[in-house]
PDB file of N, CA and C in Angstrom:
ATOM      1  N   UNK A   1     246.939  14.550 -46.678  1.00  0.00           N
ATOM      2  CA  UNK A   1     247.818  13.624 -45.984  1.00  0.00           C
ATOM      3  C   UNK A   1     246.946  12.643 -45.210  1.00  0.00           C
ATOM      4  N   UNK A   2     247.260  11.089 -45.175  1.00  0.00           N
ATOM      5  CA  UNK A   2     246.239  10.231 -44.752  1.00  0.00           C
ATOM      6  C   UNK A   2     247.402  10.069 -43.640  1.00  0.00           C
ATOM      7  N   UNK A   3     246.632   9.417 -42.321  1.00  0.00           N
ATOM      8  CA  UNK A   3     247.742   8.983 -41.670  1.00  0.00           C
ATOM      9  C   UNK A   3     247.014   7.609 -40.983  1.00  0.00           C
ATOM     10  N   UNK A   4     247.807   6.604 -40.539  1.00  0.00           N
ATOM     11  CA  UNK A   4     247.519   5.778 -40.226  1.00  0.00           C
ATOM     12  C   UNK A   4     247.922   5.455 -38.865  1.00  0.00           C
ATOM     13  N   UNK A   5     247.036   5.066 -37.739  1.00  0.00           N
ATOM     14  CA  UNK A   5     247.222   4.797 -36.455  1.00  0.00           C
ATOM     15  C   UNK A   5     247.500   3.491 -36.306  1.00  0.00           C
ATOM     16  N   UNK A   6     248.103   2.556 -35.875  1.00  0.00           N
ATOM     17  CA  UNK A   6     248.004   1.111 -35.438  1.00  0.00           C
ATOM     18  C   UNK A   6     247.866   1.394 -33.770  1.00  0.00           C
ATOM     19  N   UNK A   7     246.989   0.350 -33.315  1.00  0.00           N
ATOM     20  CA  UNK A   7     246.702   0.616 -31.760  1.00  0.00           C
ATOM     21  C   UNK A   7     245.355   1.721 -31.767  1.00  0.00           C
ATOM     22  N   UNK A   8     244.643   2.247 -32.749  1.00  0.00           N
ATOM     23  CA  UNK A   8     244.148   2.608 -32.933  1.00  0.00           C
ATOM     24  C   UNK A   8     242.919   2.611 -31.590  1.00  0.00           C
ATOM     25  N   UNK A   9     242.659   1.485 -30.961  1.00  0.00           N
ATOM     26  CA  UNK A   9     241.583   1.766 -29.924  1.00  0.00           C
ATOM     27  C   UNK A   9     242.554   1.251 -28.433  1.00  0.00           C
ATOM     28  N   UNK A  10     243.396   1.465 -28.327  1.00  0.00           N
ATOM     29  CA  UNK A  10     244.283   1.348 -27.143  1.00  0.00           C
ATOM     30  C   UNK A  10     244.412   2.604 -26.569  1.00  0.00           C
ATOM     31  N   UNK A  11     244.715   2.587 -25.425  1.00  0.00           N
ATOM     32  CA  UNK A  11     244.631   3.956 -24.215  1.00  0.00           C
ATOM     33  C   UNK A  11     244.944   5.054 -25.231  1.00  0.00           C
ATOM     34  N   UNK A  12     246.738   4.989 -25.712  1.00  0.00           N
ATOM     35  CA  UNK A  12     247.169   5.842 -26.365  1.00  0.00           C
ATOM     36  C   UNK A  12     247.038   6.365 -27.830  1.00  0.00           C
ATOM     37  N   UNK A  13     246.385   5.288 -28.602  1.00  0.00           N
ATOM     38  CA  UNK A  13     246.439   4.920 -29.765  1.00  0.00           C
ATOM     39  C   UNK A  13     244.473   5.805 -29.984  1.00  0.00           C
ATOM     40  N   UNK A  14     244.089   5.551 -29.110  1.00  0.00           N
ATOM     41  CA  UNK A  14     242.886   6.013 -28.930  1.00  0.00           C
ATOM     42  C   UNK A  14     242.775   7.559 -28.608  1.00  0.00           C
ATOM     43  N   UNK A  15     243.569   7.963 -27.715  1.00  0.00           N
ATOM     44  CA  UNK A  15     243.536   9.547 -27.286  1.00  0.00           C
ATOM     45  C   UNK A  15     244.086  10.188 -28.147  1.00  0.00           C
ATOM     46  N   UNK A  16     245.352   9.931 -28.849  1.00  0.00           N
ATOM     47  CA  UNK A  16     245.746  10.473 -30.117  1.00  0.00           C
ATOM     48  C   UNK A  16     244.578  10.316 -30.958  1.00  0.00           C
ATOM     49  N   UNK A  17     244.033   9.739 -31.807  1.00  0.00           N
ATOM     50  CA  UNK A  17     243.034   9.542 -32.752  1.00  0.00           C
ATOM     51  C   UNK A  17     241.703  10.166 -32.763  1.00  0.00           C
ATOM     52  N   UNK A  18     241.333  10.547 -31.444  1.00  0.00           N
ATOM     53  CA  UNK A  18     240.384  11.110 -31.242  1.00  0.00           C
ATOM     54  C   UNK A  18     240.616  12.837 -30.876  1.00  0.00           C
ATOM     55  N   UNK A  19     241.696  13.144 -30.699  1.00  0.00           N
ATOM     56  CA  UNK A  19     242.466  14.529 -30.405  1.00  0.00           C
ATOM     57  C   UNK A  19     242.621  15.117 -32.004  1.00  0.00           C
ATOM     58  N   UNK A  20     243.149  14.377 -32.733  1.00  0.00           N
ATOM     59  CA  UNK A  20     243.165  14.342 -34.289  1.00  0.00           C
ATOM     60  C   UNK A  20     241.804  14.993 -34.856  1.00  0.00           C
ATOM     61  N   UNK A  21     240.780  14.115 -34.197  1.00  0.00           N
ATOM     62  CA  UNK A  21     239.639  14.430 -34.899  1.00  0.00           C
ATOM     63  C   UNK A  21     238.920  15.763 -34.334  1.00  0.00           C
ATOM     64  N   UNK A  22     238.972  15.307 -33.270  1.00  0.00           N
ATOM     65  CA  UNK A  22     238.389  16.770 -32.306  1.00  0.00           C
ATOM     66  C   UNK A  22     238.803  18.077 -32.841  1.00  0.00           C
ATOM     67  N   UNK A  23     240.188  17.904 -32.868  1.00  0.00           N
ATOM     68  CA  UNK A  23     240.745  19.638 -33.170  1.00  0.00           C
ATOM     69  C   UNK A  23     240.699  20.068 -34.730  1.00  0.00           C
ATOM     70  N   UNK A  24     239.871  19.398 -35.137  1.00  0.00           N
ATOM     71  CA  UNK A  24     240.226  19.182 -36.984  1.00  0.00           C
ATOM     72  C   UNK A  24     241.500  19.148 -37.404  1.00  0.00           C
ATOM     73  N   UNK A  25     242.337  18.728 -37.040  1.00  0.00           N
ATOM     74  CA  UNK A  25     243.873  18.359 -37.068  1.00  0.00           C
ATOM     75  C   UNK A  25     243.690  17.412 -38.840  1.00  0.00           C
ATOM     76  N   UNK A  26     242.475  16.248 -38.503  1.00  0.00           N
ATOM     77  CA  UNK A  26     242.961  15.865 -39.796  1.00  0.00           C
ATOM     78  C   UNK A  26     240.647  15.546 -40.197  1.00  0.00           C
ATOM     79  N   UNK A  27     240.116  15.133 -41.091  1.00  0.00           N
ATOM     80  CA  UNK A  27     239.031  14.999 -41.170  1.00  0.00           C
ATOM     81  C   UNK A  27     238.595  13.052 -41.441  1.00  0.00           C
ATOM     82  N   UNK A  28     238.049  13.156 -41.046  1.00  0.00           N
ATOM     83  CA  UNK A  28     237.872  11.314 -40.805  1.00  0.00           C
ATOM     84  C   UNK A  28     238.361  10.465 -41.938  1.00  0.00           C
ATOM     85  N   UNK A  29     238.099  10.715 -42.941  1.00  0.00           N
ATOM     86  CA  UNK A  29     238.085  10.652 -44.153  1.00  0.00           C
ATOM     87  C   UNK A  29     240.161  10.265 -44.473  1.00  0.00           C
ATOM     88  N   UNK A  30     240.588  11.170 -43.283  1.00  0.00           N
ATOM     89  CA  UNK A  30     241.917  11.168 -43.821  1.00  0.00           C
ATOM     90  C   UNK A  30     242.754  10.573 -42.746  1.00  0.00           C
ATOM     91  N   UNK A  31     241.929   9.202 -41.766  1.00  0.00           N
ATOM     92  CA  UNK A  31     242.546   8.428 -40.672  1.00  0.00           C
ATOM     93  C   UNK A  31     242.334   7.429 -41.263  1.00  0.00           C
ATOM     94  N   UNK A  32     243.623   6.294 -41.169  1.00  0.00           N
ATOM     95  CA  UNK A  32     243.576   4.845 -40.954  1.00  0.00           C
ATOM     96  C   UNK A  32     243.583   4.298 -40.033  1.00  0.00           C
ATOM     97  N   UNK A  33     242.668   3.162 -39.527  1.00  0.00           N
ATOM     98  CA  UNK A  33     242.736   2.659 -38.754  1.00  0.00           C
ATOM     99  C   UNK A  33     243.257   1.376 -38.197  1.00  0.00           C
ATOM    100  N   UNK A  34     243.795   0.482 -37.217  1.00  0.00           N
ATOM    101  CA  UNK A  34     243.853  -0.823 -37.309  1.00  0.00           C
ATOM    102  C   UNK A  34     244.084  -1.037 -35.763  1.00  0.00           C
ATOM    103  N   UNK A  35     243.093  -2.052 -35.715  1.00  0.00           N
ATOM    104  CA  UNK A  35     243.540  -2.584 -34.305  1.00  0.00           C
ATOM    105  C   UNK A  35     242.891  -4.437 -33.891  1.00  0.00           C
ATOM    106  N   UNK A  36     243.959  -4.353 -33.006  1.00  0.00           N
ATOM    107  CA  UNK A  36     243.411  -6.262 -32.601  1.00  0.00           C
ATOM    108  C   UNK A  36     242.538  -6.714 -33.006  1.00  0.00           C
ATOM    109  N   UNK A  37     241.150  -5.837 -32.367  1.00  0.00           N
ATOM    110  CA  UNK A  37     239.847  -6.319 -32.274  1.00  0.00           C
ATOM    111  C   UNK A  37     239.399  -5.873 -33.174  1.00  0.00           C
ATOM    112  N   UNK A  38     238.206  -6.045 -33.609  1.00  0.00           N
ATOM    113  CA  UNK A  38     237.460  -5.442 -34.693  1.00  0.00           C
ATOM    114  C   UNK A  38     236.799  -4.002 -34.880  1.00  0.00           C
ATOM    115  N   UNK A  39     237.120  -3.669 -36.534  1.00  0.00           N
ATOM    116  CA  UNK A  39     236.429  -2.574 -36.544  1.00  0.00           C
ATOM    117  C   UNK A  39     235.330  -1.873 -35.689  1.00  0.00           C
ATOM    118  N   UNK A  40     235.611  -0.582 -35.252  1.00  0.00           N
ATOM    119  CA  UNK A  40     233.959  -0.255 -34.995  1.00  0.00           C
ATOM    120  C   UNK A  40     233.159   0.987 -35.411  1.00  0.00           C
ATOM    121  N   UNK A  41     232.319   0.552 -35.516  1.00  0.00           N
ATOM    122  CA  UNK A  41     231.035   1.622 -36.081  1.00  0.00           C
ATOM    123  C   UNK A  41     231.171   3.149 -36.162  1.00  0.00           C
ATOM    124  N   UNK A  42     231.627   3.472 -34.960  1.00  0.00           N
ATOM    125  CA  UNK A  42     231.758   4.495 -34.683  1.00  0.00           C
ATOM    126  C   UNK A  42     233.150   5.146 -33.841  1.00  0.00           C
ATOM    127  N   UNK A  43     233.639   5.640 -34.310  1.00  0.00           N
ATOM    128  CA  UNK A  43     235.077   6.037 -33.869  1.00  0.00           C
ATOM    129  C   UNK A  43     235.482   7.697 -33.191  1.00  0.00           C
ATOM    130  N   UNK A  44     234.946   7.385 -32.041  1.00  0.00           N
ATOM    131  CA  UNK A  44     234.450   8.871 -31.662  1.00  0.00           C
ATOM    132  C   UNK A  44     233.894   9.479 -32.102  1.00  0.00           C
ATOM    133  N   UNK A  45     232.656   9.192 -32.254  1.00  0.00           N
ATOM    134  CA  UNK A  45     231.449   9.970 -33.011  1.00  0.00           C
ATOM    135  C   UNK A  45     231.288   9.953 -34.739  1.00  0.00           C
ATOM    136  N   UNK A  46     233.062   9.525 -34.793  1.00  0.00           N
ATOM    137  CA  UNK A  46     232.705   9.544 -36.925  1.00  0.00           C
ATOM    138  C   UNK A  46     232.467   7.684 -36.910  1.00  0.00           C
ATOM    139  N   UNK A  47     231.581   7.835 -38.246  1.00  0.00           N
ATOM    140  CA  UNK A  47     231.857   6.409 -38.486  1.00  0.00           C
ATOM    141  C   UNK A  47     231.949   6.888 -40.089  1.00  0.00           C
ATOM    142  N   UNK A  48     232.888   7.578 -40.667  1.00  0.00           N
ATOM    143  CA  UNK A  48     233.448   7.680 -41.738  1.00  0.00           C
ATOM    144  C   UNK A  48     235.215   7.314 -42.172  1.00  0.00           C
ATOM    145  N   UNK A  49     235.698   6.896 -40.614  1.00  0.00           N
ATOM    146  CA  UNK A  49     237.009   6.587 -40.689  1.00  0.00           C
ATOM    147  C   UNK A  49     237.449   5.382 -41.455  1.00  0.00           C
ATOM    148  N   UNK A  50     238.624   5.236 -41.914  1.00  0.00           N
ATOM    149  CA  UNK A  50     239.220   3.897 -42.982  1.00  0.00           C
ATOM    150  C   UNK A  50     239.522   2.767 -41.666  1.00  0.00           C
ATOM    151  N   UNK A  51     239.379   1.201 -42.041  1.00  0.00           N
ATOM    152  CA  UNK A  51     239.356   0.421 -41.056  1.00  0.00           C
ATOM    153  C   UNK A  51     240.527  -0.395 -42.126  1.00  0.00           C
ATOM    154  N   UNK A  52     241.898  -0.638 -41.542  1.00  0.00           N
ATOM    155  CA  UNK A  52     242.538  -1.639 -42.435  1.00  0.00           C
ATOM    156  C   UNK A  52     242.283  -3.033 -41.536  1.00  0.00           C
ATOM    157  N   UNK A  53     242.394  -4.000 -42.633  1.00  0.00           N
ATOM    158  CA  UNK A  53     242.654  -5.482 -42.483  1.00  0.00           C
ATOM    159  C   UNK A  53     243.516  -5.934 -41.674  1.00  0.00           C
ATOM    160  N   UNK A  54     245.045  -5.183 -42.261  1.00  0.00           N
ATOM    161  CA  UNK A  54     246.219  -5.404 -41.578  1.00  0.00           C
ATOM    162  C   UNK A  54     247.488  -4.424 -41.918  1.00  0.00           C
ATOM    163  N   UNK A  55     248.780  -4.828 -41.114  1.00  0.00           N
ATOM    164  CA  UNK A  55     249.766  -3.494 -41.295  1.00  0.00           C
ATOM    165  C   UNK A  55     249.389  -3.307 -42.992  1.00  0.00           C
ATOM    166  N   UNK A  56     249.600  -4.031 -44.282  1.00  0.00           N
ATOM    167  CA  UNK A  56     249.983  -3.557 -45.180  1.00  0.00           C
ATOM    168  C   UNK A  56     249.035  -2.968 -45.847  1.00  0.00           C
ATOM    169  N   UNK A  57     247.938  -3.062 -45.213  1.00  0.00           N
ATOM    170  CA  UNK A  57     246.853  -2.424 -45.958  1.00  0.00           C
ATOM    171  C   UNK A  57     246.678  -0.983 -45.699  1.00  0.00           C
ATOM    172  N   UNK A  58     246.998  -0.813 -44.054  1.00  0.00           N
ATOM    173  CA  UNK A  58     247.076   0.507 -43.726  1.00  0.00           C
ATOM    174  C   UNK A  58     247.947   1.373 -44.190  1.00  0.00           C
ATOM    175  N   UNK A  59     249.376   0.498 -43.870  1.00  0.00           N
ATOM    176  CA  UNK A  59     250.685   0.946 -44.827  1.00  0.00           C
ATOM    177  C   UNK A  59     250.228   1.672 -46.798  1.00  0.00           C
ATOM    178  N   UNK A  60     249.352   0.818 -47.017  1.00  0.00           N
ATOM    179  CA  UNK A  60     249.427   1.352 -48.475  1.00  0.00           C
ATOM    180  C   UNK A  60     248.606   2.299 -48.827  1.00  0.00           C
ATOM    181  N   UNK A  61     247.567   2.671 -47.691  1.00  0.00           N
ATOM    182  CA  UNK A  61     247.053   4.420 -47.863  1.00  0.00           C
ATOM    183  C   UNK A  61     247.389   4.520 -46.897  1.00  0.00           C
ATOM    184  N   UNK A  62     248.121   5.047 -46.354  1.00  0.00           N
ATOM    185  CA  UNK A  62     249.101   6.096 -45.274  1.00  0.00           C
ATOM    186  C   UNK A  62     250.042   7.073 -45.735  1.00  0.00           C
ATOM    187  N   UNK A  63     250.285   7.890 -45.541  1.00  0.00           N
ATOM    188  CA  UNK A  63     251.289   8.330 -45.886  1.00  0.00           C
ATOM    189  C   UNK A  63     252.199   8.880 -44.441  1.00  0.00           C
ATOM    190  N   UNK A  64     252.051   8.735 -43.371  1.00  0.00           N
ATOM    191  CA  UNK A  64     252.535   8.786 -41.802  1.00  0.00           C
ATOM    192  C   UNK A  64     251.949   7.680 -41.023  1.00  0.00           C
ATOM    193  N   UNK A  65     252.274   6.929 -40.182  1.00  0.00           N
ATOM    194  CA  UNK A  65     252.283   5.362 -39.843  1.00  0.00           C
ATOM    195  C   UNK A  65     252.612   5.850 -38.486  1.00  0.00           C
ATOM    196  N   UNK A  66     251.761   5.918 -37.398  1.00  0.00           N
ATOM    197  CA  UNK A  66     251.916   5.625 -36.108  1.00  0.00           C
ATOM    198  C   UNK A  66     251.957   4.683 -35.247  1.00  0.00           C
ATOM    199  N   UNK A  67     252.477   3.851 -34.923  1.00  0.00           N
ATOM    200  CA  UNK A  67     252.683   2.955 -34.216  1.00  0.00           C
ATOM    201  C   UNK A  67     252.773   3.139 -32.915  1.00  0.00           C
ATOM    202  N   UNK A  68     251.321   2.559 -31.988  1.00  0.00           N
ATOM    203  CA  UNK A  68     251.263   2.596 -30.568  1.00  0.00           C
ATOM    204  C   UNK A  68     250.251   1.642 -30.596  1.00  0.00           C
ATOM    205  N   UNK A  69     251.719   0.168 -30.190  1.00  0.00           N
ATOM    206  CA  UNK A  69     251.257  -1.162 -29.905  1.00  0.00           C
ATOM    207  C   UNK A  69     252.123  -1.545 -28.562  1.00  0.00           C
ATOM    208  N   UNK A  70     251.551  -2.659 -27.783  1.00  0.00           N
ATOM    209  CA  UNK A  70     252.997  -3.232 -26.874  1.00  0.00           C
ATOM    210  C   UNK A  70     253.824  -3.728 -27.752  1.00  0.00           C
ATOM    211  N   UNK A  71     254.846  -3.058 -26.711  1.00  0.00           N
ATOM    212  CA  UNK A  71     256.237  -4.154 -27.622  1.00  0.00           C
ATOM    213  C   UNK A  71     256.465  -5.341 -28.111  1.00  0.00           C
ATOM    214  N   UNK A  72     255.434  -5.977 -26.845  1.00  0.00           N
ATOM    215  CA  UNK A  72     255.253  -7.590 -27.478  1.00  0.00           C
ATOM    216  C   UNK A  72     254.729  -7.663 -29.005  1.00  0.00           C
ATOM    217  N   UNK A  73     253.869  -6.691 -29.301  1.00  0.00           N
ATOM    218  CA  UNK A  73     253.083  -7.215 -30.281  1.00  0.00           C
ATOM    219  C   UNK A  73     253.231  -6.463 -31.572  1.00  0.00           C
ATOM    220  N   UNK A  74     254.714  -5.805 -31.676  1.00  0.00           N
ATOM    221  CA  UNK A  74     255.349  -5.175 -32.760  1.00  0.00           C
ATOM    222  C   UNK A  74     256.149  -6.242 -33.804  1.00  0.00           C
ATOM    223  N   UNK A  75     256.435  -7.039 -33.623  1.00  0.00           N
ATOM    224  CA  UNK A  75     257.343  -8.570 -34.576  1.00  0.00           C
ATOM    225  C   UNK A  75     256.380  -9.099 -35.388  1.00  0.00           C
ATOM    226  N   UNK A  76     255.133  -9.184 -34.365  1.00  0.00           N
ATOM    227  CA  UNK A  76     253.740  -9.345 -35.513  1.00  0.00           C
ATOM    228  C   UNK A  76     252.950  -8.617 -36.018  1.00  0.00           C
ATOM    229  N   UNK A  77     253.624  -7.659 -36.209  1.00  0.00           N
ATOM    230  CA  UNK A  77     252.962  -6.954 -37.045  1.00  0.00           C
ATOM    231  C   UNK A  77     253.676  -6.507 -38.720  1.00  0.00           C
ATOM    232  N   UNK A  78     254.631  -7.065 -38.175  1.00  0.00           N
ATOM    233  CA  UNK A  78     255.452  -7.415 -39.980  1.00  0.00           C
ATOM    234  C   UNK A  78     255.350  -6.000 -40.849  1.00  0.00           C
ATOM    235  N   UNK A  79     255.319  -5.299 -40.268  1.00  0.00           N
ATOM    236  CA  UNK A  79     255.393  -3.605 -41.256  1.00  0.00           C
ATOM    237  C   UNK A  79     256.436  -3.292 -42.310  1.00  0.00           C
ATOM    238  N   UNK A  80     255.685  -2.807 -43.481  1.00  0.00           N
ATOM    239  CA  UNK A  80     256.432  -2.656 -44.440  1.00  0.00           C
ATOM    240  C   UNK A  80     255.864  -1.282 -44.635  1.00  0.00           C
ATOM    241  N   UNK A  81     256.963  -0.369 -44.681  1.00  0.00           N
ATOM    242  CA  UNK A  81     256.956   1.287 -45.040  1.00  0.00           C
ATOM    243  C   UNK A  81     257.519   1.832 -45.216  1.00  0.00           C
ATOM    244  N   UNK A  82     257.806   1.613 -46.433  1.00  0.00           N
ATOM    245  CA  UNK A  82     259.145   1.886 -47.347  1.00  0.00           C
ATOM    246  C   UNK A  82     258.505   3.373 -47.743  1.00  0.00           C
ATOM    247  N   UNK A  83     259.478   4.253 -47.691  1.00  0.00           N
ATOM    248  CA  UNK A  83     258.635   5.694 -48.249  1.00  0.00           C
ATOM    249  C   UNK A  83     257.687   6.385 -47.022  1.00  0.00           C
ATOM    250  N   UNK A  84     257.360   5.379 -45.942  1.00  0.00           N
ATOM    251  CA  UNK A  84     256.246   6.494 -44.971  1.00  0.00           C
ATOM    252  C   UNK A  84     257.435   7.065 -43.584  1.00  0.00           C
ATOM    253  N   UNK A  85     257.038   7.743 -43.231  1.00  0.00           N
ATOM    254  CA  UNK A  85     256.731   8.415 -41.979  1.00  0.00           C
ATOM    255  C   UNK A  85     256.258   7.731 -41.004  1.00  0.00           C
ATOM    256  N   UNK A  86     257.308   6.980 -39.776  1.00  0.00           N
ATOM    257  CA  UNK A  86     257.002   6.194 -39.264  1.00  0.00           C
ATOM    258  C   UNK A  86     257.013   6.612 -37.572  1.00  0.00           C
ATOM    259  N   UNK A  87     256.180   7.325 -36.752  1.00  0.00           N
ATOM    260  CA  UNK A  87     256.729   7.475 -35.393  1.00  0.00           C
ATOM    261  C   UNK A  87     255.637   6.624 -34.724  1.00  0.00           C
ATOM    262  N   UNK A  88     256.762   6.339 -33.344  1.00  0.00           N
ATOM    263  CA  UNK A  88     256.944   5.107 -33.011  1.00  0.00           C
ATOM    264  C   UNK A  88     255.948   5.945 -31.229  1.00  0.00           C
ATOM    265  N   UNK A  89     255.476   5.425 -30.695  1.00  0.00           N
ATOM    266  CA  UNK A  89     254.790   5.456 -28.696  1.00  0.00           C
ATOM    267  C   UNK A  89     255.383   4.096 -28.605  1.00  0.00           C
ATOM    268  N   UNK A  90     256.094   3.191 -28.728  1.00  0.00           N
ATOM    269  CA  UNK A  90     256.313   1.888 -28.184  1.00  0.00           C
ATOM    270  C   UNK A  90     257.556   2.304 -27.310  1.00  0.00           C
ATOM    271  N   UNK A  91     257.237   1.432 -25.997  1.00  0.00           N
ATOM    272  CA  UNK A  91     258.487   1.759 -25.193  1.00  0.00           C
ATOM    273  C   UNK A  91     259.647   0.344 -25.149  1.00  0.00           C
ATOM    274  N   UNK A  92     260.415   0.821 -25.318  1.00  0.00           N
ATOM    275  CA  UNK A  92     261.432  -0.834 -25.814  1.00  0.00           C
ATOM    276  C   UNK A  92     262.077  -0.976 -26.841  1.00  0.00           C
ATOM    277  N   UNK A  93     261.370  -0.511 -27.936  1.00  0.00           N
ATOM    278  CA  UNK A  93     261.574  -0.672 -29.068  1.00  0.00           C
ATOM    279  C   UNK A  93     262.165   0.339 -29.792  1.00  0.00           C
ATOM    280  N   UNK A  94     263.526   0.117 -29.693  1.00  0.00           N
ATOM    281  CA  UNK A  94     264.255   1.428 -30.608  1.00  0.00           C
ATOM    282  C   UNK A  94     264.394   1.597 -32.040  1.00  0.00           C
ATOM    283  N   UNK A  95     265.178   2.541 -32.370  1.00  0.00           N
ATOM    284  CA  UNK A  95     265.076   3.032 -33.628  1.00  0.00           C
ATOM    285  C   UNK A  95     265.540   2.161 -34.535  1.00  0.00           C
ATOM    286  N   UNK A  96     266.888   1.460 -34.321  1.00  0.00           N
ATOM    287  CA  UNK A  96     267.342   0.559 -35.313  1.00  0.00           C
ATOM    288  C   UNK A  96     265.932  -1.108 -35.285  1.00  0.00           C
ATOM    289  N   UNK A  97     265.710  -1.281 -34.446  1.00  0.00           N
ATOM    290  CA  UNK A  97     264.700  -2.406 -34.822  1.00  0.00           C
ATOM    291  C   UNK A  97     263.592  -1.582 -35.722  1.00  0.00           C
ATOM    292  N   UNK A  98     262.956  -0.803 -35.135  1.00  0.00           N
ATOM    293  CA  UNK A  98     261.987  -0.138 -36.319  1.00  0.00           C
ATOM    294  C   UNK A  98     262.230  -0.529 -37.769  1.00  0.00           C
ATOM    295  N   UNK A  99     263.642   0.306 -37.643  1.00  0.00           N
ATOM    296  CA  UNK A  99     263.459   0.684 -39.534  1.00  0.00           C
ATOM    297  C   UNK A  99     264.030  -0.420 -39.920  1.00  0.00           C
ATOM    298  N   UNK A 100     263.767  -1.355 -39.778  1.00  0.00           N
ATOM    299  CA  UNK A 100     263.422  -3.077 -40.680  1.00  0.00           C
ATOM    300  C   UNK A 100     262.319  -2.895 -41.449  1.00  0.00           C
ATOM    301  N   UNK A 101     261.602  -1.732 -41.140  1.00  0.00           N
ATOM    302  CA  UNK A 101     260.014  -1.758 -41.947  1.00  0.00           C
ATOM    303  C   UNK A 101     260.403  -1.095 -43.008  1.00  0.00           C
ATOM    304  N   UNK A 102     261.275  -0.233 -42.759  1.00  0.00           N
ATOM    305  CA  UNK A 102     262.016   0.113 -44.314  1.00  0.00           C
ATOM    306  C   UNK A 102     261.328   2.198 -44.368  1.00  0.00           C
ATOM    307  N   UNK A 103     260.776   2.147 -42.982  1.00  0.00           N
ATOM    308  CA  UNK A 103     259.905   3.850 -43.113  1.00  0.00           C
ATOM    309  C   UNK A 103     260.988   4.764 -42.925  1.00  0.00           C
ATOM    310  N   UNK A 104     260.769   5.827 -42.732  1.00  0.00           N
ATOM    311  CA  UNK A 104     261.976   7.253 -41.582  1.00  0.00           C
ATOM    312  C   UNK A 104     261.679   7.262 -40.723  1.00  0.00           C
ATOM    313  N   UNK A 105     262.198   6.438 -40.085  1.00  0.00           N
ATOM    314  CA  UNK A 105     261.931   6.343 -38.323  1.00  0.00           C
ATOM    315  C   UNK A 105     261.686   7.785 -37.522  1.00  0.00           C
ATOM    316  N   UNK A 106     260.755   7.754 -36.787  1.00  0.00           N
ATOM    317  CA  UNK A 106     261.072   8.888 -35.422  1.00  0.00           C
ATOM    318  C   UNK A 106     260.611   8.001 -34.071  1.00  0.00           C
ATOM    319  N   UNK A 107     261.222   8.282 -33.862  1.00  0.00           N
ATOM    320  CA  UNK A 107     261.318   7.259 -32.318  1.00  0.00           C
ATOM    321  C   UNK A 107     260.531   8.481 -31.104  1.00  0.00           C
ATOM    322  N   UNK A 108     260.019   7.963 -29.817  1.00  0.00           N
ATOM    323  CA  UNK A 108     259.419   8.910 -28.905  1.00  0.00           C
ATOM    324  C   UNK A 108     260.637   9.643 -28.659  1.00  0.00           C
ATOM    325  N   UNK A 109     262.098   9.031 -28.402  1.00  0.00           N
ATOM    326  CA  UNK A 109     263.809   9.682 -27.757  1.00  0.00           C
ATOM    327  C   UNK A 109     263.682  10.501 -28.513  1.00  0.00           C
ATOM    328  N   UNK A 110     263.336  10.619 -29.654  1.00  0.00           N
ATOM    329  CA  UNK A 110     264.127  12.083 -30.884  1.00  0.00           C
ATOM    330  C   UNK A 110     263.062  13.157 -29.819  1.00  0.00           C
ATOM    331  N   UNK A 111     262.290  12.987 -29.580  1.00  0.00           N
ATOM    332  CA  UNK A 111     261.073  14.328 -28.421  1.00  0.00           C
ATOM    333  C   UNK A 111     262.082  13.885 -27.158  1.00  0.00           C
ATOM    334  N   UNK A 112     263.027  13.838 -26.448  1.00  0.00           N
ATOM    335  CA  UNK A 112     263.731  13.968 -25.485  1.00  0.00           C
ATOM    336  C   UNK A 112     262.733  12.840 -24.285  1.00  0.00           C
ATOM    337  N   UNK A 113     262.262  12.345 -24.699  1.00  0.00           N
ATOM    338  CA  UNK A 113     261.591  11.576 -23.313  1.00  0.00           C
ATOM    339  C   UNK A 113     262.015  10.369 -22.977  1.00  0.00           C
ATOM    340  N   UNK A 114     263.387  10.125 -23.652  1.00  0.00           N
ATOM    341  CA  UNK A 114     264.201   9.016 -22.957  1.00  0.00           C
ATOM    342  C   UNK A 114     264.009   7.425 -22.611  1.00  0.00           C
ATOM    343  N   UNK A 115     264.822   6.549 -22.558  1.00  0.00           N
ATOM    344  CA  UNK A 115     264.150   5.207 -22.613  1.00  0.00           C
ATOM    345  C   UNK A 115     263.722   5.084 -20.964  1.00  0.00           C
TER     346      UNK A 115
END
C-alpha cells in the first residue's frame, strides 16, 4: 500500500510522515510525497521517499491520499481521486467539498473531533 501525504513538510503533515516511518508503519519506498516548497534530500533520515510534482502525480501512485494543507490552499490543489482513500487534517473543509475529488472521503469529524 503506497500512501500519499500532501503537506508533507508542514507541522502536521510532517509529524504524521515521520511517525509512519519511525514505527515501520509503512517503509520509505511506500510514501508519497508533495509539498509547496521543494523536494528534500532527506526526509527524516530516508532519502529514499517518492517526491510528486503535483496532486495528480501523487494521486496516481497512491493508493490512500492524506490531505494536511490550509484550507486556503485546498481549491488549488485540484485533486483528482477517483478510487483512493482520501482523509482529510484540514479544518473548514468538510466532507461534501472534499469529494469533488471524486476519493471516499474520511473527514477528521468521522474520529469525533468536531468542527
Amino acid at each position: 500500500m503506497r500512501v500519499g501525504l500532501i503537506g508533507a513538510t508542514g507541522w502536521l503533515g510532517s509529524a504524521l510522515g515521520a511517525g509512519l516511518l519511525a514505527r515501520g508503519i509503512l517503509a520509505p519506498g511506500e510514501l508519497v510525497l508533495l509539498n509547496r516548497s521543494a523536494p528534500q534530500t532527506n526526509y527524516h533520515g530516508h532519502a529514499n521517499v517518492t517526491w510528486a510534482r503535483n496532486a495528480a502525480e501523487l494521486a496516481a501512485q497512491s493508493d490512500v491520499i492524506v490531505v494536511s494543507v490550509r484550507p486556503e490552499d485546498w481549491p488549488g490543489l485540484d485533486l483528482r481521486a477517483a478510487g483512493r482513500l482520501v482523509l482529510s487534517f484540514m479544518a473548514g473543509i468538510g466532507a461534501a467539498t472534499l469529494a469533488c475529488c471524486g476519493g471516499r472521503i474520511v473527514d477528521r469529524k468521522d474520529f469525533g473531533a468536531g468542527a
